[in-house]
Protein backbone atom coordinates (compact mmCIF):
# COMPACT_ATOMS: atom_id res chain seq x y z
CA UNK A 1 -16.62 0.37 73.83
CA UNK A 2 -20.16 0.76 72.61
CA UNK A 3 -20.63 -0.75 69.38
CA UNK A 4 -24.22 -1.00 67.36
CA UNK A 5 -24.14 -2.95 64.55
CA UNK A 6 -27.00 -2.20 62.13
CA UNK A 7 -28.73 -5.59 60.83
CA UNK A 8 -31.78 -3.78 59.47
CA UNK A 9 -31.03 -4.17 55.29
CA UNK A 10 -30.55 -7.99 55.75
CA UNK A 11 -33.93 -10.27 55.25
CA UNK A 12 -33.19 -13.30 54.02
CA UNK A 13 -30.65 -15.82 53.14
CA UNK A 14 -26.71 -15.50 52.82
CA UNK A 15 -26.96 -11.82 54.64
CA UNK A 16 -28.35 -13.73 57.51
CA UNK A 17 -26.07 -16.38 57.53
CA UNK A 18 -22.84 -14.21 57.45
CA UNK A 19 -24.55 -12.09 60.39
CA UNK A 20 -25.73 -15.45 62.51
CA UNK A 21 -22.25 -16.32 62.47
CA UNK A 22 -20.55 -13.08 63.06
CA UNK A 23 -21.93 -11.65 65.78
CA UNK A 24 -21.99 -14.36 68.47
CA UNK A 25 -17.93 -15.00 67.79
CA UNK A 26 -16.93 -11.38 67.54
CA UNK A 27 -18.64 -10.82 70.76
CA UNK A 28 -16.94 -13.66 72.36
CA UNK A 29 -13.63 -12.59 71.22
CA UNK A 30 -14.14 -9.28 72.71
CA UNK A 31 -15.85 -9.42 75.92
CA UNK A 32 -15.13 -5.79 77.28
CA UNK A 33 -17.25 -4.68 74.36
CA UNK A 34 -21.30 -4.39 74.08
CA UNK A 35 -22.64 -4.37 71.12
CA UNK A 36 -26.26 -3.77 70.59
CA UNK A 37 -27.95 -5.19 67.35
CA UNK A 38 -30.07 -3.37 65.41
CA UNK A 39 -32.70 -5.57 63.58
CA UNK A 40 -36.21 -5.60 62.28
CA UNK A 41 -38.73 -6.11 64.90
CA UNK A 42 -40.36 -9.34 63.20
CA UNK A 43 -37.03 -11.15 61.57
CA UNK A 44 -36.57 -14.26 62.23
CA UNK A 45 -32.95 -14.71 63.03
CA UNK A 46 -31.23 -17.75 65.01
CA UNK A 47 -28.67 -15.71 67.35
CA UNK A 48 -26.90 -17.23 70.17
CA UNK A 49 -25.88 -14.53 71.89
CA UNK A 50 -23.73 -14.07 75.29
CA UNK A 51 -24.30 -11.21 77.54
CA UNK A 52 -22.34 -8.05 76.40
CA UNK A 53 -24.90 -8.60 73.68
CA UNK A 54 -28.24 -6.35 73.47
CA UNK A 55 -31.12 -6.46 70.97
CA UNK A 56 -32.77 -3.38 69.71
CA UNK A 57 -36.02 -4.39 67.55
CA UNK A 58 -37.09 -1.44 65.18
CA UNK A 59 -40.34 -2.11 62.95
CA UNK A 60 -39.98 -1.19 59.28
CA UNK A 61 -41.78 -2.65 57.08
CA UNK A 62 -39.28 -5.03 55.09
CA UNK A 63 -41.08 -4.26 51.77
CA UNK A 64 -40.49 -0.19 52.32
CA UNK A 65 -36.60 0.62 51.37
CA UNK A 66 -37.48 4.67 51.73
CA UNK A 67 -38.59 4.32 54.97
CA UNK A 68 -35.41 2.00 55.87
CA UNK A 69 -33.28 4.93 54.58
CA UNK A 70 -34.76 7.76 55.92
CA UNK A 71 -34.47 5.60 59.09
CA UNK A 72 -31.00 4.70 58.81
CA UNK A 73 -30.14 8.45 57.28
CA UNK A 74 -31.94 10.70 59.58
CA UNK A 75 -33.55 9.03 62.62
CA UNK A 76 -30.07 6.84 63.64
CA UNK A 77 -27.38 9.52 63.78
CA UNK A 78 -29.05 11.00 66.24
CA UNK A 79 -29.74 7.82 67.89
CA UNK A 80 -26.63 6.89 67.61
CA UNK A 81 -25.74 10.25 69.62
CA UNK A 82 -28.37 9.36 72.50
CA UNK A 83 -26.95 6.04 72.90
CA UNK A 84 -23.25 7.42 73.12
CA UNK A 85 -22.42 4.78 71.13
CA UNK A 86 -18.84 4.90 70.23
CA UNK A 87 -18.47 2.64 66.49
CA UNK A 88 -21.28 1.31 63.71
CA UNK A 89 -20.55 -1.30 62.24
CA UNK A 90 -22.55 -1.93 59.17
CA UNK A 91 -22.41 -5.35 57.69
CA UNK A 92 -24.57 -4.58 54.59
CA UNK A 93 -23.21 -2.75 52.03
CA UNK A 94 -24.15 0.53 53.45
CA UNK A 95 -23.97 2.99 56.19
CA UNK A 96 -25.17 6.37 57.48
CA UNK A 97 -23.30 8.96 56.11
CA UNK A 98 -24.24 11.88 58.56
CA UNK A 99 -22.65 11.15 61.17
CA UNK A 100 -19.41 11.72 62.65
CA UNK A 101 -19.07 8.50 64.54
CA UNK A 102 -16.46 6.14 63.04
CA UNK A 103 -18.32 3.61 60.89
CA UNK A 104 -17.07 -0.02 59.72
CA UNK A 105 -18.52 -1.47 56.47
CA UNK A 106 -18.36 -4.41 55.07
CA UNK A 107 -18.85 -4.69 51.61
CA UNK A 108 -19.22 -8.71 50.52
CA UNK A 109 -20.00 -8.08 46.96
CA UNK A 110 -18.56 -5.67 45.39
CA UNK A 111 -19.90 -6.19 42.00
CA UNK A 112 -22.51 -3.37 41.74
CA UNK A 113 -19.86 -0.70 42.49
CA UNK A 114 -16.60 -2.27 40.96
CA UNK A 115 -19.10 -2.30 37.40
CA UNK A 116 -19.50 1.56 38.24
CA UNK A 117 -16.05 2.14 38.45
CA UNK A 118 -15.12 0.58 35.29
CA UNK A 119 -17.69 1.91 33.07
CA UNK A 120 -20.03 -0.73 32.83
């Protein structure tokens, strides 16, 4: 299985942490998988990664969140397409939404929705 798991929202701190940890163990755990790891060209990340793991650097400019969504929104579904890639995982609170590719999120705080749904 071809799983991509999109890194791009995460900058700095905790996000990082959680992801430095992650990645390296679930790939371990499932060697038959690759996953390829989508991340901002110039982040500096500490990743020890074995070999069913793949790093694709895209350069956004961290300060520009538009241009981060129209990525993620537009530009990756179909990338996701080229790349036959058969899951996303996304690790950071969001995920594309066009796309019919089954999608894992991971939602660590859920504070800024759970205050939606109750009124706040």
């Amino acid at each position: 299985m071809k799983i991509l798991i999109d890194v791009l929202p995460h900058k700095m701190g905790g996000g990082l942490t959680y992801i430095e940890n992650l990645i390296p163990k679930l790939a371990e755990l499932s060697k038959e998988n690759k996953y390829y790891i989508l991340i901002q060209k110039n982040l500096e990340i500490d990743l020890d990664l074995p070999g069913n793991c793949h790093i694709i650097p895209i350069f956004i400019p961290a300060q520009n969140m538009l241009l981060r969504l129209f990525y993620e929104q537009i530009i990756l579904p179909i990338k996701l397409h080229h790349w036959k890639i058969d899951l996303l995982f996304s690790p950071a609170e969001s995920t594309v939404l066009l796309s019919s590719l089954p999608a894992v999120l991971a939602i660590r705080n859920s504070n800024p929705y759970f205050g939606q749904l109750v009124g706040k």
